[in-house]
PDB file of N, CA and C in Angstrom:
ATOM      1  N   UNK A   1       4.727 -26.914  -8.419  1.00  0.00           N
ATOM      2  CA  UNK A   1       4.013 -25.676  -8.275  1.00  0.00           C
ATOM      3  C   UNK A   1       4.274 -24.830  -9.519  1.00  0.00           C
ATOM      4  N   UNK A   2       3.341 -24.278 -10.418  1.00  0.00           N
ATOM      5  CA  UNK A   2       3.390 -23.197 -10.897  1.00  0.00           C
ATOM      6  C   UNK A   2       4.016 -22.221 -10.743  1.00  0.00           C
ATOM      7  N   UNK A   3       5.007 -21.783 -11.759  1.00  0.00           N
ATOM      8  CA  UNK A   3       5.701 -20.170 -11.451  1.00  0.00           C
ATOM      9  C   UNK A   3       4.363 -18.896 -11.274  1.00  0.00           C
ATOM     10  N   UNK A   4       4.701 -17.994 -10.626  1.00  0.00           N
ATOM     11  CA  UNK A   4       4.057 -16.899 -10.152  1.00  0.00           C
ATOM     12  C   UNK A   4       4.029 -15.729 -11.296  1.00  0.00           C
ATOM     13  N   UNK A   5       3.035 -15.638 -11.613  1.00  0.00           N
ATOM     14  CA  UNK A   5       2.938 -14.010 -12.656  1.00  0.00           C
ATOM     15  C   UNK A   5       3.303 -13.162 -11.844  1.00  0.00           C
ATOM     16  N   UNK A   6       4.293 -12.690 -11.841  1.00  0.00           N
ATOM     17  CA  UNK A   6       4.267 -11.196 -11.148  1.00  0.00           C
ATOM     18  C   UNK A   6       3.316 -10.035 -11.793  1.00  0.00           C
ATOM     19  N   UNK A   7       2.857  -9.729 -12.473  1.00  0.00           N
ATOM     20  CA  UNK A   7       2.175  -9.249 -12.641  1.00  0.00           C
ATOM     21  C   UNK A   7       0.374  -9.388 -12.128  1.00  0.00           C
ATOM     22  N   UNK A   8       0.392 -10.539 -12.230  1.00  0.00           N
ATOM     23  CA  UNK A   8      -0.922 -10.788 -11.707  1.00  0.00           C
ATOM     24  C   UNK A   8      -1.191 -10.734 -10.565  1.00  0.00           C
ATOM     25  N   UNK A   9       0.087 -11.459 -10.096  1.00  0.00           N
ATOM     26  CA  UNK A   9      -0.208 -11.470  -8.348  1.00  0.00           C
ATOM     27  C   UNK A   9       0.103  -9.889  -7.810  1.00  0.00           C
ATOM     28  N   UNK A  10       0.516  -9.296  -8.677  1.00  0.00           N
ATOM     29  CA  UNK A  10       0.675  -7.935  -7.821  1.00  0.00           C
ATOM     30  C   UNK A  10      -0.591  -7.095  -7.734  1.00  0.00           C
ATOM     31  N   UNK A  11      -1.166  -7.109  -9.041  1.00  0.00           N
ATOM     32  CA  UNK A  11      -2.527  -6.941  -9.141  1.00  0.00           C
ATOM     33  C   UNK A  11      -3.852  -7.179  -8.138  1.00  0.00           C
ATOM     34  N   UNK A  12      -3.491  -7.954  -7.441  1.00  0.00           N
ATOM     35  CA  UNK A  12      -4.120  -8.684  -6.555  1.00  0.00           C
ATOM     36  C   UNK A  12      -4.025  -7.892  -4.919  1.00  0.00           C
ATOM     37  N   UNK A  13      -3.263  -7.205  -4.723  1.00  0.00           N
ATOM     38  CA  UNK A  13      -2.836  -6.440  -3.736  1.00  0.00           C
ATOM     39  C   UNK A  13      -3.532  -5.522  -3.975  1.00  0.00           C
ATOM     40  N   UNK A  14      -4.489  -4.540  -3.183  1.00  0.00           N
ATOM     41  CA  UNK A  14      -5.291  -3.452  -3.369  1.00  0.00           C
ATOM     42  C   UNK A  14      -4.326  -2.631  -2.433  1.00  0.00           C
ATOM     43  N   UNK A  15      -4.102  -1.312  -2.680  1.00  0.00           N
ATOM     44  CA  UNK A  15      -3.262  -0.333  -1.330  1.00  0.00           C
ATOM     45  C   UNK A  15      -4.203   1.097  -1.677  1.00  0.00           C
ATOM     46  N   UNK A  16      -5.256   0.774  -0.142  1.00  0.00           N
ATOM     47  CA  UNK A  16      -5.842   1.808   0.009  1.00  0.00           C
ATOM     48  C   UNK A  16      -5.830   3.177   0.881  1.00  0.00           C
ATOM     49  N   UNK A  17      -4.430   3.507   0.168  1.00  0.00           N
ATOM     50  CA  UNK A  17      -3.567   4.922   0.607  1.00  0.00           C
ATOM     51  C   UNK A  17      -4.175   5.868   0.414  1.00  0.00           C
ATOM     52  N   UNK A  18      -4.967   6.265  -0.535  1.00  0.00           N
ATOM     53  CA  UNK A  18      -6.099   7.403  -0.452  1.00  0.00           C
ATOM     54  C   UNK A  18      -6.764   7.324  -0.033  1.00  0.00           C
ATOM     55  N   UNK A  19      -7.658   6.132   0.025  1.00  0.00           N
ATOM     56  CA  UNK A  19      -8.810   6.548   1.521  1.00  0.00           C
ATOM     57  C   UNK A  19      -8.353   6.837   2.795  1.00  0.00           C
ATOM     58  N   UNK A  20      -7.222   6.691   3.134  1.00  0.00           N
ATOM     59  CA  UNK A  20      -6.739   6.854   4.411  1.00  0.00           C
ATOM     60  C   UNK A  20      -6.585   7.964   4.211  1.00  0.00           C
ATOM     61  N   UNK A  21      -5.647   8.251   3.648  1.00  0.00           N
ATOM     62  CA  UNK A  21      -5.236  10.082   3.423  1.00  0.00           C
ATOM     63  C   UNK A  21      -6.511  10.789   3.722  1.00  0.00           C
ATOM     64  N   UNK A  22      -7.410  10.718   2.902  1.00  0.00           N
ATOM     65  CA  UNK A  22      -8.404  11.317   2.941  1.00  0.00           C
ATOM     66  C   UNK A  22      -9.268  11.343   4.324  1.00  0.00           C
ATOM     67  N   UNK A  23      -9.326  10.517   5.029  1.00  0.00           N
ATOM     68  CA  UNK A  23      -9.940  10.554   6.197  1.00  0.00           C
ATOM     69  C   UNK A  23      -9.103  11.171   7.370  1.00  0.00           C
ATOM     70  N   UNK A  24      -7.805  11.243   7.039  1.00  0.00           N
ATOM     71  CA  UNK A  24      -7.056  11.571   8.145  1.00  0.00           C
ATOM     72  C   UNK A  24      -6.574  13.407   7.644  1.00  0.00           C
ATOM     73  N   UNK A  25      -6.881  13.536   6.637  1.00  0.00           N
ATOM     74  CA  UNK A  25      -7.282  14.731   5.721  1.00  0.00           C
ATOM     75  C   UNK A  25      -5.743  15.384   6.251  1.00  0.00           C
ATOM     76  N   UNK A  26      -4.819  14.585   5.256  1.00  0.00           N
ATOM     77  CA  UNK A  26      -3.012  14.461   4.933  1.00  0.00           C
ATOM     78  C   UNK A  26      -2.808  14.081   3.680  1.00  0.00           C
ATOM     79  N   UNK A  27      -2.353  14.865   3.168  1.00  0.00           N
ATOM     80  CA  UNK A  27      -1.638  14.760   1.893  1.00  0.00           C
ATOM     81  C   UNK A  27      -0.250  13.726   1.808  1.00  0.00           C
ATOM     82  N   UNK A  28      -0.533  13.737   0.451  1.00  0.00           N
ATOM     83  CA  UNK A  28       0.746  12.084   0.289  1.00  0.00           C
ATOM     84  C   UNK A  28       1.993  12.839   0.661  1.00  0.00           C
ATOM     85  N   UNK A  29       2.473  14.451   0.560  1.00  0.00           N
ATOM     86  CA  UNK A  29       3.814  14.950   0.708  1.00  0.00           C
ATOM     87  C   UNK A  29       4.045  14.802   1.941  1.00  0.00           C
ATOM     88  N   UNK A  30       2.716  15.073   2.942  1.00  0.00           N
ATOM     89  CA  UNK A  30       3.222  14.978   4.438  1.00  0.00           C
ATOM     90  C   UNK A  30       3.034  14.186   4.820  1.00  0.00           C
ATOM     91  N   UNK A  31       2.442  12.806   4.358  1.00  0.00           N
ATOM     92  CA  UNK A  31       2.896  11.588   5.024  1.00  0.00           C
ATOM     93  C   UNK A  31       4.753  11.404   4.316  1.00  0.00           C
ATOM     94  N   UNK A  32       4.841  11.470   3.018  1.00  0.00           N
ATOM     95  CA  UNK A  32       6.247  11.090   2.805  1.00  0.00           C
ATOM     96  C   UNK A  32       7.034  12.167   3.576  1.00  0.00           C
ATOM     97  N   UNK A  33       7.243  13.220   4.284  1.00  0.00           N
ATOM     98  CA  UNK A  33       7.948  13.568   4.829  1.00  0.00           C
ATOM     99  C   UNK A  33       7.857  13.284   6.144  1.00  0.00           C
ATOM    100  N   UNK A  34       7.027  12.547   6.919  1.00  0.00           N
ATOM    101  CA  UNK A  34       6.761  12.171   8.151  1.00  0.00           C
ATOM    102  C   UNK A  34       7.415  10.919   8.198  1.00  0.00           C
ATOM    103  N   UNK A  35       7.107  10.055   7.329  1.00  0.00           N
ATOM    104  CA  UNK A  35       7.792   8.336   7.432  1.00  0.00           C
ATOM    105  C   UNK A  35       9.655   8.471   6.754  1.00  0.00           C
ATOM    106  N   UNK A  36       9.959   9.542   6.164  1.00  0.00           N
ATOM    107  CA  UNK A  36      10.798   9.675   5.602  1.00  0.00           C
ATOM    108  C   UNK A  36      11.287   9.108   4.188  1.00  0.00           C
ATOM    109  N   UNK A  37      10.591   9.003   3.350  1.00  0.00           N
ATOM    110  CA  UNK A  37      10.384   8.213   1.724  1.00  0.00           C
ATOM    111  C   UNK A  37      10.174   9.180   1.324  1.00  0.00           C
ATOM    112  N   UNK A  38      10.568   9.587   0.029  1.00  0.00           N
ATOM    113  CA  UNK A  38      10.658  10.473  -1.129  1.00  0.00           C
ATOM    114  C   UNK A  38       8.963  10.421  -1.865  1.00  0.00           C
ATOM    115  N   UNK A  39       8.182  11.477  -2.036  1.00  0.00           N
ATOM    116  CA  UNK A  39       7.307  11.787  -3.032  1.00  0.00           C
ATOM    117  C   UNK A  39       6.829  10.382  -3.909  1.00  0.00           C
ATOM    118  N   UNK A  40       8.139  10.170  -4.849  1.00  0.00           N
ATOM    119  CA  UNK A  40       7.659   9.308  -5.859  1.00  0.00           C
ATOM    120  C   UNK A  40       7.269   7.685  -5.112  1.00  0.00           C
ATOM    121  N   UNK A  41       8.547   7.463  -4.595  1.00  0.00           N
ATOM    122  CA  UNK A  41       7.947   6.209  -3.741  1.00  0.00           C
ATOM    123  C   UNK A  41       6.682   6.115  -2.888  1.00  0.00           C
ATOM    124  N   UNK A  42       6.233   6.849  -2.563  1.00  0.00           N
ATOM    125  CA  UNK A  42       5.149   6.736  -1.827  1.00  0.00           C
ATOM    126  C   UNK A  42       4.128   6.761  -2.764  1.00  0.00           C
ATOM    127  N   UNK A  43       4.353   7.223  -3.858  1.00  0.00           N
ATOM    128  CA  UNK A  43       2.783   7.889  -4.724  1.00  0.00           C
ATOM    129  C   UNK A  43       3.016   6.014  -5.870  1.00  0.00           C
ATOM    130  N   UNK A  44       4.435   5.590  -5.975  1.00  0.00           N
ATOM    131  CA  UNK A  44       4.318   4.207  -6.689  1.00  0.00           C
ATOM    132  C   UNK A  44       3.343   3.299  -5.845  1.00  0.00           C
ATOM    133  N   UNK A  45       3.547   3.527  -4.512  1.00  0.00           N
ATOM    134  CA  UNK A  45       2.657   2.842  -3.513  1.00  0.00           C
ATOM    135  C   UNK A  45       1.627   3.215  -3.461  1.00  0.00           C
ATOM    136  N   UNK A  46       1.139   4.286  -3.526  1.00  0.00           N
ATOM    137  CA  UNK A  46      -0.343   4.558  -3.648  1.00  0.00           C
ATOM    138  C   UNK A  46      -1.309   4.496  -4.919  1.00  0.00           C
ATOM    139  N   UNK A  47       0.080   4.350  -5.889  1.00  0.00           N
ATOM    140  CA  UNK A  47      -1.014   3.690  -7.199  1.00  0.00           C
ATOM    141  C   UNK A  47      -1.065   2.321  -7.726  1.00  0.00           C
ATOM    142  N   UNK A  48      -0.535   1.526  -6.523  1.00  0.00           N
ATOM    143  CA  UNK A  48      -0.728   0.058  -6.731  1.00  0.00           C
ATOM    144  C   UNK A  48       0.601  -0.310  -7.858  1.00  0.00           C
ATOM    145  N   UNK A  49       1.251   0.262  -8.095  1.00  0.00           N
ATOM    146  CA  UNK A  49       2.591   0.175  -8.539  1.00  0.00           C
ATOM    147  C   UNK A  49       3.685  -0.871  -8.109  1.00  0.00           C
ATOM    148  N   UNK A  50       4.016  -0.892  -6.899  1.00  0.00           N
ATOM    149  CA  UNK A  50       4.359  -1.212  -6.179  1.00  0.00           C
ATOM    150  C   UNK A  50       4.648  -2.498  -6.114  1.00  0.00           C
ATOM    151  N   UNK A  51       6.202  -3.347  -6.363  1.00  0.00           N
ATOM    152  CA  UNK A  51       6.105  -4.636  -6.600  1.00  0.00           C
ATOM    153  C   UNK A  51       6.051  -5.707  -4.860  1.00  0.00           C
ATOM    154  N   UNK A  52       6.707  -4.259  -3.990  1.00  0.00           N
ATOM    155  CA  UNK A  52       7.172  -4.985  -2.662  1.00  0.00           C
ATOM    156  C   UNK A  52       6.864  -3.634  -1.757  1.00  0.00           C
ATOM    157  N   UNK A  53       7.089  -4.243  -0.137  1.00  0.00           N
ATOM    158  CA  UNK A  53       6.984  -2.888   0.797  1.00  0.00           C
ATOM    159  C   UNK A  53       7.549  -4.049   1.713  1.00  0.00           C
ATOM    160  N   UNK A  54       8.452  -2.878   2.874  1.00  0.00           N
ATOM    161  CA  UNK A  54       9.294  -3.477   3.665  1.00  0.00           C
ATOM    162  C   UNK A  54       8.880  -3.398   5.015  1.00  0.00           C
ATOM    163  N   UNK A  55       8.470  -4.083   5.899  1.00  0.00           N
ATOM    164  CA  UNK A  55       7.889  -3.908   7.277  1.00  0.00           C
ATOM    165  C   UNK A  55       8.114  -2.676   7.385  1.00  0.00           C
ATOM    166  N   UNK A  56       9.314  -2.472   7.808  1.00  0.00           N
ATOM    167  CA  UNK A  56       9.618  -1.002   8.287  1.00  0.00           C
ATOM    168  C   UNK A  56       8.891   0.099   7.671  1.00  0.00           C
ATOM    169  N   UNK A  57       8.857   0.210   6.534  1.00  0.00           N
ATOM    170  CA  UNK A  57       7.846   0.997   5.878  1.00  0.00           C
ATOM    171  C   UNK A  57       6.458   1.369   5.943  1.00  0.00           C
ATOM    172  N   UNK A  58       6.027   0.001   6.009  1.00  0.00           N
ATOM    173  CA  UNK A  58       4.896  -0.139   6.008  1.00  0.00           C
ATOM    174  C   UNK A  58       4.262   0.171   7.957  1.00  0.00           C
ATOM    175  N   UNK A  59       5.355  -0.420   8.821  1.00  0.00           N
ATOM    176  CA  UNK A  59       4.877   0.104   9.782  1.00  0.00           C
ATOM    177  C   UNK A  59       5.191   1.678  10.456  1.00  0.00           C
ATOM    178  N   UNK A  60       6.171   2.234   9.409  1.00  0.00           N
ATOM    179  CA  UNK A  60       5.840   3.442   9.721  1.00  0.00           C
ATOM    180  C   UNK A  60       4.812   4.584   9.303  1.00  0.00           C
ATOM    181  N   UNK A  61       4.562   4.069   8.069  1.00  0.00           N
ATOM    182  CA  UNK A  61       2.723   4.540   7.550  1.00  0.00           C
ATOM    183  C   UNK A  61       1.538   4.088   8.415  1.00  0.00           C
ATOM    184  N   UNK A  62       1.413   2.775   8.787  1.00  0.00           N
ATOM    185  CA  UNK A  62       0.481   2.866   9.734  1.00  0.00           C
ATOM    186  C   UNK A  62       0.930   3.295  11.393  1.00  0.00           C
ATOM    187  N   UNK A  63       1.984   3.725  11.436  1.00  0.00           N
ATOM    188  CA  UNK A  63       2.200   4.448  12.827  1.00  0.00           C
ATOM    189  C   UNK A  63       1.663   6.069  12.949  1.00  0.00           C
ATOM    190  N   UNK A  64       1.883   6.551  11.501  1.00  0.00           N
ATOM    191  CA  UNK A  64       1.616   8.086  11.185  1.00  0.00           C
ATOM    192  C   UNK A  64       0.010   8.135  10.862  1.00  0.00           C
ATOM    193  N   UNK A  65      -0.427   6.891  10.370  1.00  0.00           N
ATOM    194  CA  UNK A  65      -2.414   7.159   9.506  1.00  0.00           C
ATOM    195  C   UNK A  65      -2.767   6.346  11.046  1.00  0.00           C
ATOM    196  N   UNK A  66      -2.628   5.792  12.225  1.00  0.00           N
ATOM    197  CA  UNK A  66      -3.193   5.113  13.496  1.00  0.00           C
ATOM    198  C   UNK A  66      -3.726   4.546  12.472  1.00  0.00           C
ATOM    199  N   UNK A  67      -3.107   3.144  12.198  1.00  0.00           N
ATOM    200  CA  UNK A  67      -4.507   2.241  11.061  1.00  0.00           C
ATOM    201  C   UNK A  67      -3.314   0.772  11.644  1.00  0.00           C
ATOM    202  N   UNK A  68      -3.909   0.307  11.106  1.00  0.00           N
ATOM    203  CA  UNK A  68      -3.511  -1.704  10.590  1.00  0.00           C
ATOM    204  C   UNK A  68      -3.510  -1.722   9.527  1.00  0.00           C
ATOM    205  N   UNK A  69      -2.148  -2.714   9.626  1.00  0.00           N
ATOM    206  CA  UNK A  69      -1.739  -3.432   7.906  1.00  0.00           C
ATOM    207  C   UNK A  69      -2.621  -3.483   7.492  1.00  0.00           C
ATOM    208  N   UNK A  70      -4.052  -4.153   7.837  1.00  0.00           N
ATOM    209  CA  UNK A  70      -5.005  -4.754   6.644  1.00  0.00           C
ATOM    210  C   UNK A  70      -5.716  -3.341   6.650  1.00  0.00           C
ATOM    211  N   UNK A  71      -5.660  -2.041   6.881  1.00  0.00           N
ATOM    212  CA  UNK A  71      -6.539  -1.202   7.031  1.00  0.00           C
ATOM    213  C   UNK A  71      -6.140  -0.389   5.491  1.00  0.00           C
ATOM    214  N   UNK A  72      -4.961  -0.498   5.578  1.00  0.00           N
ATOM    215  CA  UNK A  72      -3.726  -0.332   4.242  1.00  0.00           C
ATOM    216  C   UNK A  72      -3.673  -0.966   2.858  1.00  0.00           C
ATOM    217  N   UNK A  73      -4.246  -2.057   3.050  1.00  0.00           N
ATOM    218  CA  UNK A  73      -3.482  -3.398   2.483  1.00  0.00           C
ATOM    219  C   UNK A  73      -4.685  -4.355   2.511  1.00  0.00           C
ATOM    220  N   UNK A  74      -5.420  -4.596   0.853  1.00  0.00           N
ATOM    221  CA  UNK A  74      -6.645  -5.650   0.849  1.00  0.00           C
ATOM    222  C   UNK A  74      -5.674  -6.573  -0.108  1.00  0.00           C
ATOM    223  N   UNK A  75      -6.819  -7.864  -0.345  1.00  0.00           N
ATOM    224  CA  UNK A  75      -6.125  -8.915  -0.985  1.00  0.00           C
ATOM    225  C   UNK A  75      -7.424  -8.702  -1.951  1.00  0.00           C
ATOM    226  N   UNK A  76      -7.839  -9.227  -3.178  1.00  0.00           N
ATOM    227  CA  UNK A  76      -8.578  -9.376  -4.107  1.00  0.00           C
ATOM    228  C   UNK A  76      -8.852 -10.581  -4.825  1.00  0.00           C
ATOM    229  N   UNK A  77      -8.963 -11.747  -4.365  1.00  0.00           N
ATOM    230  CA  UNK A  77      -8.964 -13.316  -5.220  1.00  0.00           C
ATOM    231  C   UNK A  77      -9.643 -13.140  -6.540  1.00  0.00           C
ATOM    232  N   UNK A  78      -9.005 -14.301  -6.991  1.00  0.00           N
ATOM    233  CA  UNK A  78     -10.389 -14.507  -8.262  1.00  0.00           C
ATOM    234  C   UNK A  78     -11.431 -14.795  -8.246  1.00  0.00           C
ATOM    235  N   UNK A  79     -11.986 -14.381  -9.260  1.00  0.00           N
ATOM    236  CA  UNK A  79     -13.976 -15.327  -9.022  1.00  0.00           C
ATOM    237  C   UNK A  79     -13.511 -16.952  -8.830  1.00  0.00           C
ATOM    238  N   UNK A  80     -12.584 -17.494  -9.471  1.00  0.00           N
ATOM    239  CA  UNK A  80     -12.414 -18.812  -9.235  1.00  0.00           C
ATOM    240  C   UNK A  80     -11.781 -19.249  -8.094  1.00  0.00           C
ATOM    241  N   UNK A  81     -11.354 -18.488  -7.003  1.00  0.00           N
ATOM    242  CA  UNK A  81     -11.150 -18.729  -5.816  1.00  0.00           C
ATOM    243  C   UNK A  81     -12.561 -19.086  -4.396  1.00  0.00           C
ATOM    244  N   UNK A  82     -12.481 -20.022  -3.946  1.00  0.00           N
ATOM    245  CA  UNK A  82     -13.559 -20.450  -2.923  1.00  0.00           C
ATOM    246  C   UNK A  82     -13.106 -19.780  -1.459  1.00  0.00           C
TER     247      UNK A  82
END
């Protein structure tokens, strides 16, 4: 098997934290003070920054936005993917 670009494959992860925000019309400070994560971590996550996210995390953002992982969280293949 091929080693993994981290870079690429992270790329590949879409985190659509502002559309949620926006519909649930919450700012990134009061979700990070609701799930309990600091400002910057949350905003690395919302700009696709982000190399990893930890269940716990992640299910406490979708406990606070009422959403699903994938509601959060797209995948993006390549054109050369079938």
């Amino acid at each position: 098997m091929p080693p993994i670009n981290d870079d690429l494959e992270g790329t590949r992860i879409m985190v659509k934290l502002d559309d949620l925000l926006h519909a649930r019309r919450m700012t990134l400070t009061e979700l990070a003070e609701r799930v309990g994560l600091t400002l910057a971590n949350l905003s690395i996550l919302k700009t696709g920054k982000a190399k990893a996210i930890r269940f716990s995390t992640l299910a406490a953002i979708c406990r606070e936005l009422d959403c699903q992982p994938g509601d959060l969280l797209a995948y993006a293949g390549t054109e050369s993917e079938s």
